[in-house]
Protein backbone atom coordinates (compact mmCIF):
# COMPACT_ATOMS: atom_id res chain seq x y z
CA UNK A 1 5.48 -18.39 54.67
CA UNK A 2 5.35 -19.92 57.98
CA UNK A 3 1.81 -22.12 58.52
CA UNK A 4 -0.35 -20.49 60.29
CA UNK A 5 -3.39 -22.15 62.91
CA UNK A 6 -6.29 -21.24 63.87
CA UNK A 7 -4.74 -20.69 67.41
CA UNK A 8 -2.17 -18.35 66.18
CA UNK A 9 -4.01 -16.46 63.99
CA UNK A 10 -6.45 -15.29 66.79
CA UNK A 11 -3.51 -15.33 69.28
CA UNK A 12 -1.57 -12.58 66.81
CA UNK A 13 -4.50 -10.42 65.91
CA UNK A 14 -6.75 -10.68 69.63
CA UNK A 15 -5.70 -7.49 70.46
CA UNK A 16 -8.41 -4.98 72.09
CA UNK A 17 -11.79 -5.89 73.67
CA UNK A 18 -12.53 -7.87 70.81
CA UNK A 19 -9.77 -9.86 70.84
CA UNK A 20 -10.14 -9.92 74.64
CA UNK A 21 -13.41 -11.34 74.48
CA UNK A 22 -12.54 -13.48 72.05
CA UNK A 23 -9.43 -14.72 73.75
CA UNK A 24 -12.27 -15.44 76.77
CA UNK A 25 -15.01 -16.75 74.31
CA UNK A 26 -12.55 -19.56 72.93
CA UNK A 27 -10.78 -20.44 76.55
CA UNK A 28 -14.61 -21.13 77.69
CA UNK A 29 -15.43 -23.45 74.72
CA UNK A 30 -11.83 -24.96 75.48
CA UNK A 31 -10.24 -23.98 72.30
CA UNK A 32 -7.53 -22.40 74.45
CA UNK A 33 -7.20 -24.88 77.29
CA UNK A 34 -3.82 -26.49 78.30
CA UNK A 35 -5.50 -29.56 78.45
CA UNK A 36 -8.72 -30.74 77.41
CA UNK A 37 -11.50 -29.93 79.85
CA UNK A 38 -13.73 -31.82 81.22
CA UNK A 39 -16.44 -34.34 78.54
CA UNK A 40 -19.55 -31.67 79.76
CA UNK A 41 -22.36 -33.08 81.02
CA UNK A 42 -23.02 -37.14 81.27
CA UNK A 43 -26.47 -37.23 82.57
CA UNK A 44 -29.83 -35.42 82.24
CA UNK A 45 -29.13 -32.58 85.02
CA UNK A 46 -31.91 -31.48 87.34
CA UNK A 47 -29.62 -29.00 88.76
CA UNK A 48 -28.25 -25.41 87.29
CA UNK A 49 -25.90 -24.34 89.72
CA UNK A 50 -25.40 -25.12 93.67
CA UNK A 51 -25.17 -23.02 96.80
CA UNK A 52 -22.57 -24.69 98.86
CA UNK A 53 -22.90 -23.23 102.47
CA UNK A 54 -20.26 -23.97 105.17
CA UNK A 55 -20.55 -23.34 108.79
CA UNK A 56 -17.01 -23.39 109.62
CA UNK A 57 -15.80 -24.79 113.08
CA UNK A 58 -18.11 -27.85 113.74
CA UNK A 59 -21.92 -27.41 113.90
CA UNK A 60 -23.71 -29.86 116.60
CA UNK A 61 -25.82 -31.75 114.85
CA UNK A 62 -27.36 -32.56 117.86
CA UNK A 63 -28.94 -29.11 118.27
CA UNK A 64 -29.65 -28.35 115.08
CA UNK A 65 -30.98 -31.47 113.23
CA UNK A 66 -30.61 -34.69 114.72
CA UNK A 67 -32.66 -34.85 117.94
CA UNK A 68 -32.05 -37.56 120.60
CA UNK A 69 -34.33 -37.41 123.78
CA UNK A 70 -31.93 -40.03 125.32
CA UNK A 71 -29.18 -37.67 126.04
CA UNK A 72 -31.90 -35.69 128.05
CA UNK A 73 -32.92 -38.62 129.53
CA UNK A 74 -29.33 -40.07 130.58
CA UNK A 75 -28.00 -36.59 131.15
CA UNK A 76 -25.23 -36.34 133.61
CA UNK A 77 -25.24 -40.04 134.19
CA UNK A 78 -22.01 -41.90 131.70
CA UNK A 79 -22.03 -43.65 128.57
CA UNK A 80 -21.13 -46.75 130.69
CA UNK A 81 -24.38 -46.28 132.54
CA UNK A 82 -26.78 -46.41 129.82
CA UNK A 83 -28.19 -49.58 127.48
CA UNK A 84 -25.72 -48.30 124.75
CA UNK A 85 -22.82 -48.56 126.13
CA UNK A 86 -21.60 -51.69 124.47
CA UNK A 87 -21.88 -50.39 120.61
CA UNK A 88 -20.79 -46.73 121.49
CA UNK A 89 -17.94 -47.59 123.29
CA UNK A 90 -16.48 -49.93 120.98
CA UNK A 91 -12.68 -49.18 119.99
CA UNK A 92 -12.89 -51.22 116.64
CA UNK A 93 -15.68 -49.08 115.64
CA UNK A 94 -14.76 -45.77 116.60
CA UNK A 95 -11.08 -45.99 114.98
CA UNK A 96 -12.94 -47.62 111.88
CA UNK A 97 -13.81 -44.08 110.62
CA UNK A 98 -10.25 -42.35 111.46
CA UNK A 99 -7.99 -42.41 108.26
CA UNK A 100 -4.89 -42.68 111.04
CA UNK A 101 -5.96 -43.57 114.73
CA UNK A 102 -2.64 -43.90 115.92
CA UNK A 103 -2.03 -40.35 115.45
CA UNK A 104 -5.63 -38.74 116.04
CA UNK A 105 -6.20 -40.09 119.72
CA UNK A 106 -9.17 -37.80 121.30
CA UNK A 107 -10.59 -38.38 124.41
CA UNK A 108 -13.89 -39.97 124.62
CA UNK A 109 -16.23 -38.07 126.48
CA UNK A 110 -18.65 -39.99 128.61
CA UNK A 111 -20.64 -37.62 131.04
CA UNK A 112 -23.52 -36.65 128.68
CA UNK A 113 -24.84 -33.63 127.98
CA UNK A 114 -28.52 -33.07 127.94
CA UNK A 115 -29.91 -30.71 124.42
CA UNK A 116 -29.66 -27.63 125.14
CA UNK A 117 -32.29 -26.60 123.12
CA UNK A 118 -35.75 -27.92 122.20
CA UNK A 119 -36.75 -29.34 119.11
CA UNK A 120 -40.37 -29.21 117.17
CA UNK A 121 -42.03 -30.76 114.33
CA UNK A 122 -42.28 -28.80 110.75
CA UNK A 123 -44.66 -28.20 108.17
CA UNK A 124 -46.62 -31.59 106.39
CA UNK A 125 -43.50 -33.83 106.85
CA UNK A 126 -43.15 -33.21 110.84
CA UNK A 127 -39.39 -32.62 110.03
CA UNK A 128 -37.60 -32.34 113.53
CA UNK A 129 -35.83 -29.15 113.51
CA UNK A 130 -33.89 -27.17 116.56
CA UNK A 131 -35.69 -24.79 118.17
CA UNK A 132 -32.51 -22.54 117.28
CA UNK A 133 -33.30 -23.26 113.77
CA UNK A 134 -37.02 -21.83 113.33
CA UNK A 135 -36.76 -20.06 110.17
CA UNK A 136 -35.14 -23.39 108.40
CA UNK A 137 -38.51 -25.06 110.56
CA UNK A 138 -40.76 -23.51 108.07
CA UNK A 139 -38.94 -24.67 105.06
CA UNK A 140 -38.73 -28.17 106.52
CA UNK A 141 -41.53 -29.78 103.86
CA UNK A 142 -38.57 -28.20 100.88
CA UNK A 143 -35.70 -29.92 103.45
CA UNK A 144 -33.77 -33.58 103.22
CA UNK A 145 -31.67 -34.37 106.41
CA UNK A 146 -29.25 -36.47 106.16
CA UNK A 147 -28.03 -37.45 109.42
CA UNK A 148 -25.58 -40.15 108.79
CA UNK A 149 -23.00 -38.41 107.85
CA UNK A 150 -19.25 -39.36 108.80
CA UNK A 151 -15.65 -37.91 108.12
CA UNK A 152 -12.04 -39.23 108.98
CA UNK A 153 -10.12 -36.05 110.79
CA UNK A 154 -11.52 -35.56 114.66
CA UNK A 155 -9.47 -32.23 114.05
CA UNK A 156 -10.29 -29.27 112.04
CA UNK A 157 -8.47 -30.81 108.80
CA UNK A 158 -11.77 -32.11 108.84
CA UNK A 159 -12.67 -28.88 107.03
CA UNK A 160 -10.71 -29.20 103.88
CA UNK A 161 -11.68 -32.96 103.64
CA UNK A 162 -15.12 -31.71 103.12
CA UNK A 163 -14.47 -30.22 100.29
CA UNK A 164 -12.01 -32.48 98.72
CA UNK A 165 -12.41 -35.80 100.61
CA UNK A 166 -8.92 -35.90 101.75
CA UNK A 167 -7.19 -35.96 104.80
CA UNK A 168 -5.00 -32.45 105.20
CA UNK A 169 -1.65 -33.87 105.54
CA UNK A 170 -2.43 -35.26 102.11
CA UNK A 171 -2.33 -31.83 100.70
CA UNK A 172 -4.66 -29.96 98.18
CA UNK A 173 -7.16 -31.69 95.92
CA UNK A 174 -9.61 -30.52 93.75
CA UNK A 175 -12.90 -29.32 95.42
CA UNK A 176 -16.30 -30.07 94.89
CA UNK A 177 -16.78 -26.55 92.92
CA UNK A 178 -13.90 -26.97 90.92
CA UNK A 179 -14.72 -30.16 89.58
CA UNK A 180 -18.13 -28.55 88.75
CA UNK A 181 -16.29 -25.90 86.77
CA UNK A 182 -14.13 -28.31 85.73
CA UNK A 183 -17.00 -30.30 84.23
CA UNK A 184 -19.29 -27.80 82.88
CA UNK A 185 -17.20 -24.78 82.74
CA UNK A 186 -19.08 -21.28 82.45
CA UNK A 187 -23.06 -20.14 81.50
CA UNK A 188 -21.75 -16.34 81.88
CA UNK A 189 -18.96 -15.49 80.32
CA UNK A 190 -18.80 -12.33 82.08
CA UNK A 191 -18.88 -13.74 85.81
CA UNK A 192 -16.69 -17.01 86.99
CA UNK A 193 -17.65 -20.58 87.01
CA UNK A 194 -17.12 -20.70 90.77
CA UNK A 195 -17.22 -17.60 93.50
CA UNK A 196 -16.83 -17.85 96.64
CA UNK A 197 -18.69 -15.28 99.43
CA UNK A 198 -17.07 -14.62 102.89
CA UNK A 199 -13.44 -15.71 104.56
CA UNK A 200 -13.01 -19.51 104.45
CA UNK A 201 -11.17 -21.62 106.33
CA UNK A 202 -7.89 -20.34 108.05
CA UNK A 203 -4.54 -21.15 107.44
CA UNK A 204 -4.94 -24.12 109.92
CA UNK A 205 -7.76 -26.01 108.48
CA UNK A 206 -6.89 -25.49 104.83
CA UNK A 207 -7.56 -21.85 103.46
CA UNK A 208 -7.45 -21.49 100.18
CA UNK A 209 -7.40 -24.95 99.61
CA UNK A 210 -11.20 -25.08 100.91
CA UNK A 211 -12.06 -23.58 97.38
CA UNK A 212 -8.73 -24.80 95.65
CA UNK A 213 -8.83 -26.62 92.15
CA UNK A 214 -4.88 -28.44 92.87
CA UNK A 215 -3.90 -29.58 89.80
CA UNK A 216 -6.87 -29.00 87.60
CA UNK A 217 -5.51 -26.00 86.96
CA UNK A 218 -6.22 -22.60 88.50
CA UNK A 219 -9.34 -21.70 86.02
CA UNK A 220 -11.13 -24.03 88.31
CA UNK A 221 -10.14 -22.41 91.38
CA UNK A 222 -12.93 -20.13 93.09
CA UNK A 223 -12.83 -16.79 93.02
CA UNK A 224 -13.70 -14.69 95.50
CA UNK A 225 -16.04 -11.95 95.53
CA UNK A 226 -16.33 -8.96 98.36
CA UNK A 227 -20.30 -8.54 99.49
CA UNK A 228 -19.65 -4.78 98.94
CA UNK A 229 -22.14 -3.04 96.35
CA UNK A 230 -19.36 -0.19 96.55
CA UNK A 231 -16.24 -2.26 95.98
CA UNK A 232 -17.31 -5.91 95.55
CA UNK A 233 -13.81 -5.71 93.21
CA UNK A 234 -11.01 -4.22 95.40
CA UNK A 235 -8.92 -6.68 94.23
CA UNK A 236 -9.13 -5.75 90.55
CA UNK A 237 -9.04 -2.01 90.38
CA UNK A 238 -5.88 -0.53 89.08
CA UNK A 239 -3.47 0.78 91.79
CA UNK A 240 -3.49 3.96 89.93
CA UNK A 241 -6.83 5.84 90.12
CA UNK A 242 -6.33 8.16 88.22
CA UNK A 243 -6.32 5.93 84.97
CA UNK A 244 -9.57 5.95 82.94
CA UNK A 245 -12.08 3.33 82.23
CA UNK A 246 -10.54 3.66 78.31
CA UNK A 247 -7.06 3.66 79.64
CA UNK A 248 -7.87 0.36 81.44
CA UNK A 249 -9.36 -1.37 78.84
CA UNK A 250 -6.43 -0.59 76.79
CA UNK A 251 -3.78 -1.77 79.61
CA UNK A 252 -6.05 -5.02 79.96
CA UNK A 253 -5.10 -5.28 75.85
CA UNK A 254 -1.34 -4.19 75.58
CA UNK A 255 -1.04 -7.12 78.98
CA UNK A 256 -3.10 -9.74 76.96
CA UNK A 257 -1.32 -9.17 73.26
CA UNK A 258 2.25 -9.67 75.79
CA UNK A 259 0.66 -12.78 77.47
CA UNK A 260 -0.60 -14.29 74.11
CA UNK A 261 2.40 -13.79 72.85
CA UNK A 262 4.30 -15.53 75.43
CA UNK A 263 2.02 -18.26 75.30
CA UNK A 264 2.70 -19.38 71.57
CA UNK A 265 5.73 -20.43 72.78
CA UNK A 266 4.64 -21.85 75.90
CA UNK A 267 1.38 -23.45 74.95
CA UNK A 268 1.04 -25.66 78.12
CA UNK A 269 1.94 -23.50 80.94
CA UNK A 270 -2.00 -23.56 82.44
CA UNK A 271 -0.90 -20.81 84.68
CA UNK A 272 -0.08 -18.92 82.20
CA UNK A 273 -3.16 -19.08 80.19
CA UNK A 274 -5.00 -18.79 83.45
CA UNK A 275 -4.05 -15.61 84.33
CA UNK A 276 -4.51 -14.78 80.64
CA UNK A 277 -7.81 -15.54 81.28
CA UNK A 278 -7.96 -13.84 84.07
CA UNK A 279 -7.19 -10.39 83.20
CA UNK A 280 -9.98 -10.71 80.21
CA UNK A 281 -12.56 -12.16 82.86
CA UNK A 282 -11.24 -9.11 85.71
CA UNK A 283 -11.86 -6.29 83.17
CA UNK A 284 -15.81 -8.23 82.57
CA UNK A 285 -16.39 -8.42 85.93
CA UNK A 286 -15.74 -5.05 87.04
CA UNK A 287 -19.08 -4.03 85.17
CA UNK A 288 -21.08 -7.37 85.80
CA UNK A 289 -20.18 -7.86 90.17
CA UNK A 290 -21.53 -4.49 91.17
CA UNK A 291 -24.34 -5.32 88.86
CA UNK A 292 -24.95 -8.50 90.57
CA UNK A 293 -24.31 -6.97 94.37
CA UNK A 294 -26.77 -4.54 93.77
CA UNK A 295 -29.18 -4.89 96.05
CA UNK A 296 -31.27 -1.66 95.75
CA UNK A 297 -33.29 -3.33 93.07
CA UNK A 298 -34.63 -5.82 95.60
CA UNK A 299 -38.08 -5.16 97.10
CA UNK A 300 -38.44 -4.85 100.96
CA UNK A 301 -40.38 -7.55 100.81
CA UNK A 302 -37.15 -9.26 99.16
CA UNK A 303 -34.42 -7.28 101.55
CA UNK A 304 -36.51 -8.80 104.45
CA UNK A 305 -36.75 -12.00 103.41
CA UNK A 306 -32.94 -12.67 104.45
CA UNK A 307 -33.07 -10.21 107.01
CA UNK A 308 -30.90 -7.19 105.84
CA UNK A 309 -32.88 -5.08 107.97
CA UNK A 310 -31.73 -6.84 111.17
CA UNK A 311 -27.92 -6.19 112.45
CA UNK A 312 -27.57 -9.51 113.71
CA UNK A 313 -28.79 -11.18 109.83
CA UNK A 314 -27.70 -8.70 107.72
CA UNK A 315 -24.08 -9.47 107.16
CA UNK A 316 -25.03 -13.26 106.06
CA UNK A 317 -28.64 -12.15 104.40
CA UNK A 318 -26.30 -10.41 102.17
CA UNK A 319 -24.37 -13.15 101.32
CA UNK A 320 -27.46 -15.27 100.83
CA UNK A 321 -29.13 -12.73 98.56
CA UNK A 322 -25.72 -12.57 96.64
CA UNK A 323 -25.97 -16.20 96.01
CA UNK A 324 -29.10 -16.27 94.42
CA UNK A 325 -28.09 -13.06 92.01
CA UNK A 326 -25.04 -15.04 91.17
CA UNK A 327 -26.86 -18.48 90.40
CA UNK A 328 -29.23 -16.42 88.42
CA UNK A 329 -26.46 -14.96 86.39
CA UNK A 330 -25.25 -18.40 85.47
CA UNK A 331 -22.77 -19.02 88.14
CA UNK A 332 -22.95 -22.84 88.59
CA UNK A 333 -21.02 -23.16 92.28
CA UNK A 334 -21.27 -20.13 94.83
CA UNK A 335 -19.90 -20.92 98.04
CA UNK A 336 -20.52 -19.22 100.76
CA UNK A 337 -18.28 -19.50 104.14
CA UNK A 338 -19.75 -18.38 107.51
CA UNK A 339 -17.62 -18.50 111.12
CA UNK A 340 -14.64 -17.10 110.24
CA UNK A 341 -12.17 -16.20 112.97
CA UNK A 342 -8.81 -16.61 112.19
CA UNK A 343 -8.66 -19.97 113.79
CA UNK A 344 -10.88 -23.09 114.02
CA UNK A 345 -14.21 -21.47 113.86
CA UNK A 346 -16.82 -19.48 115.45
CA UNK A 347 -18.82 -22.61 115.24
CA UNK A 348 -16.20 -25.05 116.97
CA UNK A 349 -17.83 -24.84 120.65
CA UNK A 350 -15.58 -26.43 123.43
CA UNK A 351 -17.63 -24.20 125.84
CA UNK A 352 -20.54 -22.46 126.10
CA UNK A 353 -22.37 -23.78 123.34
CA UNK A 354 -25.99 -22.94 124.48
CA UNK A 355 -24.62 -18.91 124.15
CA UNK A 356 -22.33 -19.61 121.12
CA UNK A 357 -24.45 -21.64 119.34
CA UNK A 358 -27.65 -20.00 119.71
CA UNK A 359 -25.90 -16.56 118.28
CA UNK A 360 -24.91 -18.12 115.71
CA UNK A 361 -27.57 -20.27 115.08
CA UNK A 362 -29.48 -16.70 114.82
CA UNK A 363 -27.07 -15.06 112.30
CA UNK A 364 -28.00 -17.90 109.44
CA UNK A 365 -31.06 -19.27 109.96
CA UNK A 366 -33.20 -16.33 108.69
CA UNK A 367 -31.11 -15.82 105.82
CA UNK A 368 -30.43 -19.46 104.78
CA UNK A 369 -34.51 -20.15 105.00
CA UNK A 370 -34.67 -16.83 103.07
CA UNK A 371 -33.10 -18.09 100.51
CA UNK A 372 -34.97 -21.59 100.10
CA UNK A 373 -37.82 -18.86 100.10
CA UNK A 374 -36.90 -16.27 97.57
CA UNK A 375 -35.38 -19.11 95.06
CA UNK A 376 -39.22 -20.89 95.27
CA UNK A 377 -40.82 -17.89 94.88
CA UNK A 378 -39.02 -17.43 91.67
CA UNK A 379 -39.56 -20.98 90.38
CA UNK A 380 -35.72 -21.05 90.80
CA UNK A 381 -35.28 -23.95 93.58
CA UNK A 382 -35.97 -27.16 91.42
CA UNK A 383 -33.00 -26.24 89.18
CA UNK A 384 -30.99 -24.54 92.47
CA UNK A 385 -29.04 -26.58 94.95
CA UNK A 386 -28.75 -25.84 98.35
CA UNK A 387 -26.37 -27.65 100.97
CA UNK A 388 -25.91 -26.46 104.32
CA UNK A 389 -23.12 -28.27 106.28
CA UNK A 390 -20.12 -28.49 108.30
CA UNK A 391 -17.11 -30.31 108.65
CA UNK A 392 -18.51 -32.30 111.84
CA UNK A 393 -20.92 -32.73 114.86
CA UNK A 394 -20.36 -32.47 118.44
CA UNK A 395 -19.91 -34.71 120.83
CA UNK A 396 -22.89 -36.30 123.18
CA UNK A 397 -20.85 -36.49 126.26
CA UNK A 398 -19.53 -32.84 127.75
CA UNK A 399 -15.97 -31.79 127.58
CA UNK A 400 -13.93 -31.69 130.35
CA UNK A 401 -10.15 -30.52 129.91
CA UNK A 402 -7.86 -30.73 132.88
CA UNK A 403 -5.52 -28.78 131.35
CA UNK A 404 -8.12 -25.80 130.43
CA UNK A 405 -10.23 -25.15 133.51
CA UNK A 406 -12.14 -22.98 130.65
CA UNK A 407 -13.54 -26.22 129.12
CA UNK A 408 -15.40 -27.82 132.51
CA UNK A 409 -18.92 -29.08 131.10
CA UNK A 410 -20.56 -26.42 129.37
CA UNK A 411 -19.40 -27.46 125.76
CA UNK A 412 -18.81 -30.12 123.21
CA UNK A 413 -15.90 -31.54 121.32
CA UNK A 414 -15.09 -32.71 117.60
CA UNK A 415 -16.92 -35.69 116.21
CA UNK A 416 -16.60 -37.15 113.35
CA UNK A 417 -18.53 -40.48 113.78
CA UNK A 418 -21.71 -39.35 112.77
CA UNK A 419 -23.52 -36.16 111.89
CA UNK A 420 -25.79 -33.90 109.54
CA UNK A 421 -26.08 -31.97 106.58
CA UNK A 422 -29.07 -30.27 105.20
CA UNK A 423 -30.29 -30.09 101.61
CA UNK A 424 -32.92 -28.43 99.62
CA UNK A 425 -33.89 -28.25 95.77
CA UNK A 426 -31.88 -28.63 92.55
CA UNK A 427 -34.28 -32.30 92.11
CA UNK A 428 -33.86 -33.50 95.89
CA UNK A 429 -36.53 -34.50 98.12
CA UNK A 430 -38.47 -32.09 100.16
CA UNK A 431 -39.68 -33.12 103.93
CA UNK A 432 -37.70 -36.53 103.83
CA UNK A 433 -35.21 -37.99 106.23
CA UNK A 434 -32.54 -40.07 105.50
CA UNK A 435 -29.99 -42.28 107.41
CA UNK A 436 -29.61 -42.57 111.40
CA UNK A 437 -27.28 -42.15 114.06
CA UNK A 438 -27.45 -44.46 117.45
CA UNK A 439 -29.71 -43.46 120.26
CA UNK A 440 -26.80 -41.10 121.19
CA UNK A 441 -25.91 -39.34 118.50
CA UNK A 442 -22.39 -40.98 118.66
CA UNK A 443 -22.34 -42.92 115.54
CA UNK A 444 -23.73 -43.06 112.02
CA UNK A 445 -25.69 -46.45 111.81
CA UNK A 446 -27.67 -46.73 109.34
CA UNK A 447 -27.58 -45.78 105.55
CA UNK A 448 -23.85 -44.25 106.28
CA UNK A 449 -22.12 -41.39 104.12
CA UNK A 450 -18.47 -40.24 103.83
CA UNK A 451 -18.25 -36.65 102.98
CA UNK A 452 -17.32 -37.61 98.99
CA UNK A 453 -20.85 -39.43 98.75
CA UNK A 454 -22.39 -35.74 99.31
CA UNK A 455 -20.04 -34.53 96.39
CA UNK A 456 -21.23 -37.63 93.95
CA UNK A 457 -24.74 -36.34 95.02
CA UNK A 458 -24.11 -32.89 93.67
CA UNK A 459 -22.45 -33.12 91.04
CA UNK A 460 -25.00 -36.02 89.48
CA UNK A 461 -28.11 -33.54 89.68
CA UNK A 462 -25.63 -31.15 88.06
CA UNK A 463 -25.45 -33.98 85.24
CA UNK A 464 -21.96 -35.15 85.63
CA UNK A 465 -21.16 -38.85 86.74
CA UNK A 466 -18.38 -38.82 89.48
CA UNK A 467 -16.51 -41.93 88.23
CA UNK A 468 -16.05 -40.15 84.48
CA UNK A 469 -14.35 -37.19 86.16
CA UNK A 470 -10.60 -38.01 85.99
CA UNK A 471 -7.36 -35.96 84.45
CA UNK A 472 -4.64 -37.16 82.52
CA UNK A 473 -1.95 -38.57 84.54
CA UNK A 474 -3.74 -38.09 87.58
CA UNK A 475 -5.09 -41.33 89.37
CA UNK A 476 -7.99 -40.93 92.03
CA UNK A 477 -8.77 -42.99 94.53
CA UNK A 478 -12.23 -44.95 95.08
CA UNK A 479 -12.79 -42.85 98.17
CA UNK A 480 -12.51 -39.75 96.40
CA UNK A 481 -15.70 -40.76 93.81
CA UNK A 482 -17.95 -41.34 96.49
CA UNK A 483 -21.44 -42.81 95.76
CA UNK A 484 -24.68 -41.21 94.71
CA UNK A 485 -27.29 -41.04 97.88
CA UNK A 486 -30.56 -41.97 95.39
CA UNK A 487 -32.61 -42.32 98.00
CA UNK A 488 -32.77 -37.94 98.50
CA UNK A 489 -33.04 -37.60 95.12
CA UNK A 490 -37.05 -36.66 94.31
């Protein structure tokens, strides 16, 4: 008699919901990998899960968290013109941060444009904060800025490399949430490591990719979720609707005894036992998601919080309020996409950025601060990340395209010399600054970060050291580890 393993034993007899679950059970403790997971956690983690919130198209930091009174003061009047011009304009400096300057030549914009919005001081701290940001205002003392941020695309690439630190001619790369899955893997074995809420990034600035695991394997990849509590699962029902909830289940078993099967003699094809996976994990979720997307059981107290009541903040408020069901579920990466438009991004303003902006501005800021809110309200925000961000600023000076008589002043263009993100529990510092741009805004000067340094950040409170996180055959670069920011850690 042939030997039999451990493996092959519960491969041959996993058939059913038992089996299923099993089959599920033993891929999360990564007794069914393709090859071995991640070592778990490294560090003491002050962090359960993170809510990774993307604002796609190029937020300005400069009306939003990064106030400079010079650009009101030197409005209209050139770069050239004003005490700064030296540093700014320097050619070194601004090709320093471009990964290929040959090839990403952008025009500098000198005629600056005053704020276009006002700016106040928040709560204990006396947090600057847009006056299109109010909500996020009141949450400032539960805030760090971080407004030395820098990137190396001046194009919309710029979005993928946010999430993977590379350039997007480079190609896809694991993402920030997948190596989090890829590290931890699941507290839930009924919902995903990673979900994603809303449409991410289009097909020009890296799409799937955005939330892509690349050669970790597709377990790692996020999945995404509809905000529907009617059909939050589209995507898994059966085509036939006629077939029963039994019936299912015992499709979901005859397809998982064929894929086990196939897998004994293919024991390293990881998309293979991925989609394994995922028809045990689809069947679990069609009972858990609704649960989760339910949002009757929220109080109107809760409901108003993130502003479901209000057309312009209920779309976003939902995803919001999603997040936090999810993270309390055990989800430990939920990443949520807002802007979509089938191009760069409703946030990428080339004109008419006090209107665009503003709108916009309006749609997240109740919901986002809602969040923060709800999750301290619960006792839920020291071990809950938030990180609001975007995959660049805006230019100081106005843009001005002969070509586009469209784009004549009111607007500004890509930057990716400096700029902010926005963070808030999960063991980081509440009502705290950190870093510096020049008096312009134009670049990051002092305590500088590249994008990856934001990803060593997050996944060290989640208790895994960056520079441990490698795969076989698979060499990383130094860039792609980043370094811890310690000083926004409380």
């Amino acid at each position: 008699m042939p030997h039999t393993n451990r493996r092959r034993f519960l491969t041959d007899t996993g058939m059913g919901m038992t089996g299923m679950a099993m089959t599920s059970l033993l891929f999360q403790q990564g007794e069914l990998q393709a090859s071995a997971p991640g070592e778990g956690r490294h560090l003491a983690p002050r962090a359960k899960s993170v809510i990774w919130i993307f604002l796609i198209g190029g937020l300005s930091h400069l009306e939003s968290f990064d106030p400079k009174p010079a650009l009101n003061k030197y409005s209209g009047k050139s770069i050239e013109e004003t005490p700064f011009a030296e540093t700014v304009l320097n050619k070194d400096k601004i090709n320093k941060v471009l990964l290929d300057p040959s090839k990403q030549k952008r025009k500098i914009y000198k005629s600056l444009m005053p704020l276009q919005t006002g700016f106040k001081k928040y709560g204990e701290s006396g947090l600057e904060i847009s006056d299109w940001f109010p909500h996020m205002g009141s949450c400032a003392d539960d805030l760090t800025l971080v407004r030395s941020m820098w990137t190396i695309d001046n194009n919309h690439g710029a979005q993928l490399t946010y999430h993977t630190g590379r350039k997007i001619t480079e190609g896809a790369f694991p993402t920030v949430g997948s190596w989090v899955s890829y590290g931890l893997g699941t507290a839930n074995q009924n919902l995903p490591h990673y979900v994603v809420l809303g449409n991410p990034s289009a097909d020009c600035c890296g799409a799937a990719w955005t939330h892509g695991s690349s050669y970790l394997g597709p377990e790692h990849a996020g999945v995404r979720l509809k905000v529907d509590p009617k059909a939050p699962l589209s995507f898994v029902r059966s085509a036939d609707k006629s077939l029963t909830p039994t019936e299912q289940q015992e499709m979901f078993g005859l397809l998982g005894k064929l894929n086990r099967q196939t897998g004994i003699h293919y024991p390293d094809d990881k998309n293979l036992q991925a989609r394994i996976k995922s028809y045990e994990l689809a069947f679990q979720m069609q009972s858990a998601v609704p649960d989760v997307m339910n949002f009757q059981e929220e109080t109107q107290y809760v409901q108003d919080l993130y502003g479901l009541g209000d057309s312009s903040t209920k779309a976003f408020g939902e995803k919001c309020l999603a997040a936090r069901r999810l993270s309390e579920q055990g989800v430990r990466f939920i990443q949520l996409f807002h802007g979509y438009r089938g191009n760069a991004g409703a946030w990428d303003s080339h004109r008419d950025i006090k209107r665009l902006h503003s709108k916009l501005a309006k749609e997240v800021d109740q919901p986002i601060a809602g969040l923060i809110k709800d999750l301290k309200l619960r006792g839920l925000l020291d071990e809950t990340m938030v990180v609001i961000g975007s995959e660049f600023g805006r230019t100081p000076g106005a843009e001005y395209r002969e070509s586009n008589k469209t784009v004549a002043g009111s607007g500004r263009d890509h930057h990716p010399h400096g700029f902010s993100i926005a963070m808030a529990g999960g063991g980081i510092k509440g009502g705290h600054v950190h870093g510096a741009t020049d008096e312009l805004g134009f670049h990051a000067v002092e305590n500088r970060h590249y994008v990856t340094d934001l990803h060593a950040t997050v996944l060290h409170q989640m208790g895994l050291d960056t520079t441990r996180l490698n795969y076989p055959g698979r060499q990383r670069l130094e860039r792609d580890y980043g370094e811890v920011i310690h000083d926004i850690i409380g």
